[in-house]
N, C-alpha and C. Protein backbone atom coordinates (compact mmCIF):
# COMPACT_ATOMS: atom_id res chain seq x y z
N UNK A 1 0.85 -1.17 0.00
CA UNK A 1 0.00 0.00 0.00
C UNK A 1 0.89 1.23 0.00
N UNK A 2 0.08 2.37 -0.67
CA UNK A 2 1.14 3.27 -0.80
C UNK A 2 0.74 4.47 0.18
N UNK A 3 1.40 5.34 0.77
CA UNK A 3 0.57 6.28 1.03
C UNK A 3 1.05 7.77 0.11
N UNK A 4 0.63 8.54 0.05
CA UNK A 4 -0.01 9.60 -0.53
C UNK A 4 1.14 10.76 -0.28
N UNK A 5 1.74 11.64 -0.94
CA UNK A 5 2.80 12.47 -0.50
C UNK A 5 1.98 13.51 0.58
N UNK A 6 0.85 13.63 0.27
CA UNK A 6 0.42 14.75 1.28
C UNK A 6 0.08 14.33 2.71
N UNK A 7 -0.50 13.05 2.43
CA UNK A 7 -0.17 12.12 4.03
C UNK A 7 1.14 11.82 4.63
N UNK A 8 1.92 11.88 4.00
CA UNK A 8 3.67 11.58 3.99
C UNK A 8 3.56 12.55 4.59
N UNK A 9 3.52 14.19 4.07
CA UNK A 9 4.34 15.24 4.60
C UNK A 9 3.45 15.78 5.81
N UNK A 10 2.03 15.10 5.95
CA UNK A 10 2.00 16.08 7.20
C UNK A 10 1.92 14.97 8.10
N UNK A 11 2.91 13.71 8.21
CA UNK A 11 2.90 13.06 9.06
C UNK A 11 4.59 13.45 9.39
N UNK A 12 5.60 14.10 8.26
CA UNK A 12 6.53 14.14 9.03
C UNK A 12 6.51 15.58 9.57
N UNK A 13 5.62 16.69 9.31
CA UNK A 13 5.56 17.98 9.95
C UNK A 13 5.16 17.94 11.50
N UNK A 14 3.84 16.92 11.38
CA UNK A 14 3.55 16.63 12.88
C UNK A 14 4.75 16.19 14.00
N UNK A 15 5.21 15.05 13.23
CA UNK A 15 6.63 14.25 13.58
C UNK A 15 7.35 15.69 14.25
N UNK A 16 7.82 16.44 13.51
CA UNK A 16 9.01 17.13 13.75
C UNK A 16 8.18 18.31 14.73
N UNK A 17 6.87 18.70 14.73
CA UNK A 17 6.12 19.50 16.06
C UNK A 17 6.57 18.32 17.08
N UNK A 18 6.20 17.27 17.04
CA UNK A 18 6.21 16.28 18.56
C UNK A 18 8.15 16.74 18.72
N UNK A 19 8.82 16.81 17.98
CA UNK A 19 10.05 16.67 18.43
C UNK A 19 10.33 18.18 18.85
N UNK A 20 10.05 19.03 18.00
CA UNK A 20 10.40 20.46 19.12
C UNK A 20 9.73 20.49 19.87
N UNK A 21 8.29 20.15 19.93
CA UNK A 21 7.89 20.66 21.79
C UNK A 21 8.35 19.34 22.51
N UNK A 22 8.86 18.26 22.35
CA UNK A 22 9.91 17.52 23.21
C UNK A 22 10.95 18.17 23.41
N UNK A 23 11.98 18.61 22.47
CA UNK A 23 12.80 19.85 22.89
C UNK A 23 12.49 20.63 24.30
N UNK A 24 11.64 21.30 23.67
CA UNK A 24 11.38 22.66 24.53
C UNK A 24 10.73 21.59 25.70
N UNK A 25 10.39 20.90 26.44
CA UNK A 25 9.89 20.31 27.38
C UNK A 25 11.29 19.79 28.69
N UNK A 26 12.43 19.56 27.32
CA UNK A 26 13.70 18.75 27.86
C UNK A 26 14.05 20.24 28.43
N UNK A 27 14.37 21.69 27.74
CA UNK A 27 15.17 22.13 27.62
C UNK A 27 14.43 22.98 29.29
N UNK A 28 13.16 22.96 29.16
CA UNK A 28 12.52 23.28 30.67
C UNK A 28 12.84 22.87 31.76
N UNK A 29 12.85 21.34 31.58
CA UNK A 29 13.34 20.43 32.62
C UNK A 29 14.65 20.80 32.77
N UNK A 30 15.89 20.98 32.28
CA UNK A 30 16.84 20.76 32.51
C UNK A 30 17.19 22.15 32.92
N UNK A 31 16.49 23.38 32.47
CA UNK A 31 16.36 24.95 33.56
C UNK A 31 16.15 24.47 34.78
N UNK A 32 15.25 23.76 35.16
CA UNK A 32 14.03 23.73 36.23
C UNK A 32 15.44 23.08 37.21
N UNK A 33 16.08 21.82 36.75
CA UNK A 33 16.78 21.09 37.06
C UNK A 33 18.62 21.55 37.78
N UNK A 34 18.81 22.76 36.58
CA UNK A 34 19.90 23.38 36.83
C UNK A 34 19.81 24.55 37.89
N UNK A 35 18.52 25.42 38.03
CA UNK A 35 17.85 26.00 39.28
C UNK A 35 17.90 25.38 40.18
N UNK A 36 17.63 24.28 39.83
CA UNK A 36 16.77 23.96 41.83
C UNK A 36 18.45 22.74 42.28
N UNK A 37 18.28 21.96 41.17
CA UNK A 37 19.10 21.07 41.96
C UNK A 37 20.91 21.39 41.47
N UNK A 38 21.14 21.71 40.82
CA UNK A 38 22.32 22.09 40.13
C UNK A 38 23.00 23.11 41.21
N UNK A 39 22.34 24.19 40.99
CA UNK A 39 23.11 25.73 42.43
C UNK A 39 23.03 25.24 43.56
N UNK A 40 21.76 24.54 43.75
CA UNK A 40 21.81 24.52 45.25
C UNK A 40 22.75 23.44 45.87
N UNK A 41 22.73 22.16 45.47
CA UNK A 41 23.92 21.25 45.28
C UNK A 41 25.20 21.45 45.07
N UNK A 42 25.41 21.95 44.14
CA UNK A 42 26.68 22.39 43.53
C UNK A 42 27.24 23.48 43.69
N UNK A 43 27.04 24.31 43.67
CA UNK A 43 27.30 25.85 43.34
C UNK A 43 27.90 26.35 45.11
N UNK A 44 26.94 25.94 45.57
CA UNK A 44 27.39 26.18 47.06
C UNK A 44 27.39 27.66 47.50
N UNK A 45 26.59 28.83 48.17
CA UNK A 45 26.68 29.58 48.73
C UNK A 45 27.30 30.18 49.38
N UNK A 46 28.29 31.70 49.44
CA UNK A 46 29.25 31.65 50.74
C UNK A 46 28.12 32.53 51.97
N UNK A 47 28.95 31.85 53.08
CA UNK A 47 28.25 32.42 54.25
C UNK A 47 29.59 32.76 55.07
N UNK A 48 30.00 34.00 55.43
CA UNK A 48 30.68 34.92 56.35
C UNK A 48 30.65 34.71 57.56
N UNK A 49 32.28 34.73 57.92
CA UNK A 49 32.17 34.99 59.67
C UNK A 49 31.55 36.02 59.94
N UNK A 50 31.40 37.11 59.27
CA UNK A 50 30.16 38.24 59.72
C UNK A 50 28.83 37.51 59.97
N UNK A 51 28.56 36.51 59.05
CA UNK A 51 26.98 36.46 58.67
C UNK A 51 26.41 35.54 60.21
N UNK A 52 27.95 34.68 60.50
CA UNK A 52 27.54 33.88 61.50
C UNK A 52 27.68 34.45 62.55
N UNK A 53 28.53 35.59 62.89
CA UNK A 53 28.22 36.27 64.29
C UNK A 53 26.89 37.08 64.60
N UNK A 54 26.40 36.96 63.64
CA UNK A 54 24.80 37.62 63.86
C UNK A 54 24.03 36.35 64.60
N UNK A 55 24.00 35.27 64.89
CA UNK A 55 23.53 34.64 65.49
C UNK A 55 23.70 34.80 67.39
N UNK A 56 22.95 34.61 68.12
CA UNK A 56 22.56 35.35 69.30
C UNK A 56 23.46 33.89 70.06
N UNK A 57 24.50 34.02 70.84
CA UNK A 57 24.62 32.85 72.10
C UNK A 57 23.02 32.65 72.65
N UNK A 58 22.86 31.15 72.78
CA UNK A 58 22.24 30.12 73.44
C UNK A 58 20.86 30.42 72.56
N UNK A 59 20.50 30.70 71.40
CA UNK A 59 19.44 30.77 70.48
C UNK A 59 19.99 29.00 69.61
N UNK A 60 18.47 28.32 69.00
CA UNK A 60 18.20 27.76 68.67
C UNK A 60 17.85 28.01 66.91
N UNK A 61 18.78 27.84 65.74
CA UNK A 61 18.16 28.15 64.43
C UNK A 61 17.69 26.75 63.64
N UNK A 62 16.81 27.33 62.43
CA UNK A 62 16.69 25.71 61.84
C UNK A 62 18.13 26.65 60.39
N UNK A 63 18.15 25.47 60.14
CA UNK A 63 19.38 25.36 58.77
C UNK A 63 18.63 24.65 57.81
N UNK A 64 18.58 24.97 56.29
CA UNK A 64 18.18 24.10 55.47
C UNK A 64 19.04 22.50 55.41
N UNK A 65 18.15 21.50 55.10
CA UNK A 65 18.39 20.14 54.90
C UNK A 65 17.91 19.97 53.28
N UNK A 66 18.69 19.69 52.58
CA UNK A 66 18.17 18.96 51.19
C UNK A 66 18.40 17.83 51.12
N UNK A 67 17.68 17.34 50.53
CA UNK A 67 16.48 17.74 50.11
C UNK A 67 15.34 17.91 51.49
N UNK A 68 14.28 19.03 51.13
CA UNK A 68 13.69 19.32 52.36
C UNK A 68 12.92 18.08 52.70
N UNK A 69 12.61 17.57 53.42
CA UNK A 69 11.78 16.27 53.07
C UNK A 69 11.30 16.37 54.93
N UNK A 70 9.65 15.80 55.18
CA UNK A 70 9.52 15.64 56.63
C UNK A 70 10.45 15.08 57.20
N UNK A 71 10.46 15.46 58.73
CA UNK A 71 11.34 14.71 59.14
C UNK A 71 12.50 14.97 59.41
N UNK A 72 12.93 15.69 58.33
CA UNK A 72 14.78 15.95 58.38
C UNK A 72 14.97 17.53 58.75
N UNK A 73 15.49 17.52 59.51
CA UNK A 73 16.01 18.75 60.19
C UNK A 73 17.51 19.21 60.79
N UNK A 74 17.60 20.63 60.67
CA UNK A 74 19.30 20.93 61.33
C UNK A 74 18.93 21.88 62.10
N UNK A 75 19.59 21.96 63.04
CA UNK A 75 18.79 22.55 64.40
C UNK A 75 20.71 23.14 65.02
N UNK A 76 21.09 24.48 65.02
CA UNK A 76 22.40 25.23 65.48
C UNK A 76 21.72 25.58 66.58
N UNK A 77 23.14 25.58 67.08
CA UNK A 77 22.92 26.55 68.88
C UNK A 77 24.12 27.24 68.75
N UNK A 78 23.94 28.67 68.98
CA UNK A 78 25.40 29.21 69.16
C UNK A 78 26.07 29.06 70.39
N UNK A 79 27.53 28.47 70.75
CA UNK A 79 27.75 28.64 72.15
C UNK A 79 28.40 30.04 72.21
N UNK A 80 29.12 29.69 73.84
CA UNK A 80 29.88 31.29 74.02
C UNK A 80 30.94 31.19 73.69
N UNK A 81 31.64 32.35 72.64
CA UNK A 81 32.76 31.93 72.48
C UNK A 81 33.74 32.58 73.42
N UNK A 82 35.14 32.26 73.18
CA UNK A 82 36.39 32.06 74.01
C UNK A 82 37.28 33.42 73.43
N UNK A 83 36.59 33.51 72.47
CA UNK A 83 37.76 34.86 71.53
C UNK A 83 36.99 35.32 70.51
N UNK A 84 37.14 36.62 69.93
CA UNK A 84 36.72 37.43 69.01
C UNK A 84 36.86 36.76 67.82
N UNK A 85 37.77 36.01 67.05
CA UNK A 85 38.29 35.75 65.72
C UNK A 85 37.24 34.12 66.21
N UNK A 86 36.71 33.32 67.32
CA UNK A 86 36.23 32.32 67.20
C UNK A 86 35.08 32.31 67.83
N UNK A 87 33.91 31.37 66.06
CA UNK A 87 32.70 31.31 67.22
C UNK A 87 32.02 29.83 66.82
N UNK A 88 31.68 29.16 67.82
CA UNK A 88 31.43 28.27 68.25
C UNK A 88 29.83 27.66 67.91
N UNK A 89 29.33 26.28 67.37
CA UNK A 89 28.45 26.41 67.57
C UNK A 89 27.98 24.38 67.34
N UNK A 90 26.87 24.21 68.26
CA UNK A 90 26.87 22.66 68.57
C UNK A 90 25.39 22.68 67.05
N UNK A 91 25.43 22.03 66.16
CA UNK A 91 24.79 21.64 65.29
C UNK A 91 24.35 19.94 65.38
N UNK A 92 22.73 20.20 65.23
CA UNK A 92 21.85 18.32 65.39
C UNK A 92 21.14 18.36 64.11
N UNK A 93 21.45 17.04 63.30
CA UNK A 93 21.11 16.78 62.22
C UNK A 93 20.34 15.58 62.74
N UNK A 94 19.04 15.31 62.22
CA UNK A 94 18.31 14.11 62.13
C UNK A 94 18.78 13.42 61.41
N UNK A 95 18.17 12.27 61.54
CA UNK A 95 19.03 11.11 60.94
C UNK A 95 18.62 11.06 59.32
N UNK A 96 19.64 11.14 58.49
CA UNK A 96 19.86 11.14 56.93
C UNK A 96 19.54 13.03 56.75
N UNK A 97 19.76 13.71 57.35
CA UNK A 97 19.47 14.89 57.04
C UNK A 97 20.94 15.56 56.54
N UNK A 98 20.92 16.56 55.26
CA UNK A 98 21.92 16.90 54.50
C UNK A 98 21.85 18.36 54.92
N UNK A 99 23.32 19.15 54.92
CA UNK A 99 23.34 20.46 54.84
C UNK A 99 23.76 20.84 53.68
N UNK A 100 23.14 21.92 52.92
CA UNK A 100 23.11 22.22 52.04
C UNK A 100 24.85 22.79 51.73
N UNK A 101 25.01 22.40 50.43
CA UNK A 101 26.61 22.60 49.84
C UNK A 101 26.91 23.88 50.43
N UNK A 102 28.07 24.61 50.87
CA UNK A 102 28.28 26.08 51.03
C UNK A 102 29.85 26.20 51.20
N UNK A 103 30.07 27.64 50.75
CA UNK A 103 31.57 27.78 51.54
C UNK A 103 31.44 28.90 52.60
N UNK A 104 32.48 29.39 52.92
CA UNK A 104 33.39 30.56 54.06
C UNK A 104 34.42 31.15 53.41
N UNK A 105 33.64 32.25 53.41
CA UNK A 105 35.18 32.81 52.15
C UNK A 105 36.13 33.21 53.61
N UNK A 106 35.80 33.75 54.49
CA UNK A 106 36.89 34.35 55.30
C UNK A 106 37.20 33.71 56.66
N UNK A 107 36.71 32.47 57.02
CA UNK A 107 37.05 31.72 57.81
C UNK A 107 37.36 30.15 57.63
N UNK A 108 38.44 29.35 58.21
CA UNK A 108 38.81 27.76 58.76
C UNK A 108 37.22 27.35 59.33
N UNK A 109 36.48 26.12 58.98
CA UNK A 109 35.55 25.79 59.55
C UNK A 109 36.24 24.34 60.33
N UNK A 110 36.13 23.85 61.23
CA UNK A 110 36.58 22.86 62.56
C UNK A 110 34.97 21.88 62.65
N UNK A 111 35.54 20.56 62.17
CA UNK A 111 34.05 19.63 62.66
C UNK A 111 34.07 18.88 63.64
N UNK A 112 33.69 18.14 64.53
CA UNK A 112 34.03 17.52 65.31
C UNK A 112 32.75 16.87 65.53
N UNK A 113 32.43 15.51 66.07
CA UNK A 113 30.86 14.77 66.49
C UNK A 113 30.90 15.28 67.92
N UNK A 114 30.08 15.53 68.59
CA UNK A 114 29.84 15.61 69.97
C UNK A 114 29.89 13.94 71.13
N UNK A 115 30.11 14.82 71.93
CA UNK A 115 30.73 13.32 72.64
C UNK A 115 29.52 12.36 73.28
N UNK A 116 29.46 11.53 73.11
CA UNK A 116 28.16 10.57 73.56
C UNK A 116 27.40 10.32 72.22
N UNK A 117 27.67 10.76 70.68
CA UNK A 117 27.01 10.70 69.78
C UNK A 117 27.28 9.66 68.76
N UNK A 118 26.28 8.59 68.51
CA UNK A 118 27.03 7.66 67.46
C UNK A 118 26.91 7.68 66.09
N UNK A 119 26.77 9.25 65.94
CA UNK A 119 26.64 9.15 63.97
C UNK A 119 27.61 9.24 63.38
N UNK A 120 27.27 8.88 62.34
CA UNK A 120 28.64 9.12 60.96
C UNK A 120 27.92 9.67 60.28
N UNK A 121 28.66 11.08 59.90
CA UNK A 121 28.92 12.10 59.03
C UNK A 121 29.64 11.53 57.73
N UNK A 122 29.22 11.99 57.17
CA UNK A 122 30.21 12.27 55.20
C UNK A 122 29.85 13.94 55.01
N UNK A 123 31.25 13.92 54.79
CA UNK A 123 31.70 15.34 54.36
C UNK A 123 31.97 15.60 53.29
N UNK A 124 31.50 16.32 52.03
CA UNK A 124 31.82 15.99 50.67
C UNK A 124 32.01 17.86 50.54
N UNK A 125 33.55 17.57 49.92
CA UNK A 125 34.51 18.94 49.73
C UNK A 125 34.67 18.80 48.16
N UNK A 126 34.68 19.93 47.48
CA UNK A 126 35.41 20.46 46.42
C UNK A 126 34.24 20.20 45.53
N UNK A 127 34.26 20.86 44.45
CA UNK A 127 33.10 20.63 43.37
C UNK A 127 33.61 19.63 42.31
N UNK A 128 32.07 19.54 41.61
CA UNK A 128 32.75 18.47 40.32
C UNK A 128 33.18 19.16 39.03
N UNK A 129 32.78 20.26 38.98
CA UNK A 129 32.96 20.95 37.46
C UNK A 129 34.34 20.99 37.63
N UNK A 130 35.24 20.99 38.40
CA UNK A 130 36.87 21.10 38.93
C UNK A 130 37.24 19.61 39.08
N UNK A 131 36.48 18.57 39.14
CA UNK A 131 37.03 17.44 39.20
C UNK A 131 37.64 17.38 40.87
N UNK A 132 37.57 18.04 41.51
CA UNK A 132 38.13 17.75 42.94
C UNK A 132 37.60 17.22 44.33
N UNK A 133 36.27 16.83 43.49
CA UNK A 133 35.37 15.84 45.28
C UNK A 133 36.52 15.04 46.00
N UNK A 134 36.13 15.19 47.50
CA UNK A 134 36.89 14.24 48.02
C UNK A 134 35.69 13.97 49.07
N UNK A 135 35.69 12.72 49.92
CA UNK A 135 34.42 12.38 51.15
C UNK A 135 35.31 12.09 52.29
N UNK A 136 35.11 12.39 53.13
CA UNK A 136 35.23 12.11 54.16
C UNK A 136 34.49 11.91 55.47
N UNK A 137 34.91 10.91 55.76
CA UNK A 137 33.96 10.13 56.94
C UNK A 137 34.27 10.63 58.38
N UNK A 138 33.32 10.98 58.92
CA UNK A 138 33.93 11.45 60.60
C UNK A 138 32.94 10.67 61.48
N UNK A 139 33.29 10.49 62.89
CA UNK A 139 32.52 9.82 63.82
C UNK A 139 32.86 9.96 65.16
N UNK A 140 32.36 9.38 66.39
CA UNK A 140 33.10 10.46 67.65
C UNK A 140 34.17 10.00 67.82
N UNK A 141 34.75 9.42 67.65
CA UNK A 141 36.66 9.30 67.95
C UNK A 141 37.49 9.62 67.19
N UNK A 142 36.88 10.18 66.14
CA UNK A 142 37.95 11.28 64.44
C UNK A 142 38.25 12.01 65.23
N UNK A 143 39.41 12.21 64.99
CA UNK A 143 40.13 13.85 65.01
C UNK A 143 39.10 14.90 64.40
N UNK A 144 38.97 16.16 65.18
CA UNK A 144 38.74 17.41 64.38
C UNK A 144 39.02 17.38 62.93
N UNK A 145 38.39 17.62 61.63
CA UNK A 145 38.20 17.80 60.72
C UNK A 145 38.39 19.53 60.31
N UNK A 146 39.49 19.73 59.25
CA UNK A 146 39.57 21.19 58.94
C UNK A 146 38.80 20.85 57.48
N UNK A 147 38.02 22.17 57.46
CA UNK A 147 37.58 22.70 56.28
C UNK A 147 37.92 23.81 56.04
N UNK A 148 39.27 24.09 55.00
CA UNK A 148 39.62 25.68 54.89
C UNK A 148 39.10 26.58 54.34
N UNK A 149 39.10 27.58 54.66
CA UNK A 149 38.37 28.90 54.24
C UNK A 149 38.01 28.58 52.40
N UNK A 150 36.88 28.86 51.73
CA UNK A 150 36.87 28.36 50.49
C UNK A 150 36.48 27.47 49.84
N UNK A 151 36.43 26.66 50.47
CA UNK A 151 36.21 25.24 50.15
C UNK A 151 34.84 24.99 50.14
N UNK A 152 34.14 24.69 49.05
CA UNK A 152 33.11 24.15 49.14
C UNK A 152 32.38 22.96 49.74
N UNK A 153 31.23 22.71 50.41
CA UNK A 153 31.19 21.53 51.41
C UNK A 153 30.05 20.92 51.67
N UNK A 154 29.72 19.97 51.76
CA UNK A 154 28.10 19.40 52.40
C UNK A 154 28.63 18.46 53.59
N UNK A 155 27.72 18.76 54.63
CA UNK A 155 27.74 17.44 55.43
C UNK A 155 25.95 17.03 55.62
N UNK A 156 26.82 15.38 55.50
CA UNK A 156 25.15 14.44 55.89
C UNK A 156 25.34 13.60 57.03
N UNK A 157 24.44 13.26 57.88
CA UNK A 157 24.39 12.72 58.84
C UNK A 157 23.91 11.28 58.53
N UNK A 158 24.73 10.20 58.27
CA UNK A 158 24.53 8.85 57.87
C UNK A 158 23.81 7.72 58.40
N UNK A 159 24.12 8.28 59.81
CA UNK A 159 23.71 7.43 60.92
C UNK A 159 22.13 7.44 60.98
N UNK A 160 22.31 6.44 61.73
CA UNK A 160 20.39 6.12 61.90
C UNK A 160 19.35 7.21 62.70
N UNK A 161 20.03 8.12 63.94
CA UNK A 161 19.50 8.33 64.89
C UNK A 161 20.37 10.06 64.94
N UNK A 162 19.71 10.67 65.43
CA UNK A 162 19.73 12.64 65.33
C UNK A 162 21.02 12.26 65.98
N UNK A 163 21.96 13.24 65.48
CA UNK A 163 23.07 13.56 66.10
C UNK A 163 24.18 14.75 65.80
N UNK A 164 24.91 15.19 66.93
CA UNK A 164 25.63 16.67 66.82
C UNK A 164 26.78 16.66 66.41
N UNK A 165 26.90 17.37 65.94
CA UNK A 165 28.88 18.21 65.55
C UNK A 165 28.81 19.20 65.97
N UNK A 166 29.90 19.54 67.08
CA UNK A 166 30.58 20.63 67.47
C UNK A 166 31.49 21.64 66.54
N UNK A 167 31.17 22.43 65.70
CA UNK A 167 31.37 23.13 64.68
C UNK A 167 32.26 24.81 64.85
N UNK A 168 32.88 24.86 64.86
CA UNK A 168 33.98 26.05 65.18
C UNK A 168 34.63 27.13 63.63
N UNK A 169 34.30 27.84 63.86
CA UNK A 169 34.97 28.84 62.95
C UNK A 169 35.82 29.89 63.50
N UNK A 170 37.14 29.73 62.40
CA UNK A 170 37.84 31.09 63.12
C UNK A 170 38.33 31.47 61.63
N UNK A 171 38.20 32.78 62.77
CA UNK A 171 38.39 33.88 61.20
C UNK A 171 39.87 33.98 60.84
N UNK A 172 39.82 34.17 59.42
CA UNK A 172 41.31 34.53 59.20
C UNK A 172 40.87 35.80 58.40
C-alpha cells in the first residue's frame, strides 16, 4: 500500500512539532533542574564569619536540609565563644538529614561529632565541574576535621539516629 505524499508530509511535519515541543519540554526540565538542583547542590553559597556572628549565644536556628523532606532537620545553637576571631556552635542533624553545599570565604571551619554521639557524618569537599570531590567520613573518635576557608562543602548525617557536631569557625 502506498501512502499519498500529502499524508507523507503532514505526518513528518507533525513528527518534527512532537520533536520540538519535546525539545522545549527537555530544555525546561533541565532549567528547572539546573535551578533547583544544580546551584543549590553544587554551586554552594558563601556564608561569612560576619553572617555567623549575627547569630545570638544560646538561640536555637533551623538550617536548610536537602532535600527538604519531613522529618529531616538541622537545628544550630550558638555557644559562648572564648575569643573574638572564634565562634562556636553545637549543630543536630536528624538522621539522613543533609546540609546544604556552602563555603566561608573568610574563615577555617573545625568539625568535630559531639561526645556521647554515634553518627557518621560524610563530608563531601570540592566541586565536580573542577574534578576535585573528596568524602570524608567522621565519627566520635575522628580527630577534628579542617575545612579551609573556600572550600566548598556538604555534610550528611549517615547514621540512623539525630546527632551533633561541634562546629567552630575562626576567622582569618
Amino acid at each position: 500500500m502506498l501512502i499519498s505524499s500529502k499524508v507523507s508530509d503532514d505526518f513528518k511535519l507533525e513528527n518534527e512539532r512532537f520533536r520540538e515541543s519535546s525539545r522545549e519540554r527537555r530544555m525546561i526540565s533541565d532549567k528547572f533542574f539546573y535551578k533547583v538542583i544544580y546551584k543549590t547542590f553544587r554551586d554552594g553559597g558563601n556564608i561569612s564569619f560576619e553572617d555567623m556572628d549575627k547569630y545570638s549565644v544560646g538561640e536555637e536556628y533551623d538550617f536548610p536540609s536537602v532535600p527538604s523532606e519531613e522529618g529531616k532537620s538541622i537545628k544550630s545553637r550558638r555557644m559562648s565563644g572564648v575569643e573574638e576571631s572564634l565562634l562556636m556552635f553545637r549543630t543536630k542533624f536528624s538522621s539522613r538529614a543533609t546540609l546544604m553545599r556552602h563555603t566561608h570565604s573568610n574563615c577555617d571551619e573545625y568539625l568535630s561529632v559531639a561526645k556521647g554521639c554515634s553518627g557518621d557524618f560524610l563530608i563531601l569537599t570540592g566541586t565536580e565541574a573542577e574534578g576535585n570531590l573528596d568524602f570524608i567520613s567522621l565519627t566520635e573518635n575522628d580527630d577534628e576535621v579542617l575545612i579551609p576557608a573556600g572550600l566548598v562543602h556538604q555534610v550528611t548525617n549517615r547514621g540512623k539516629e539525630e546527632c551533633s557536631l561541634i562546629v567552630k569557625f575562626k576567622k582569618i
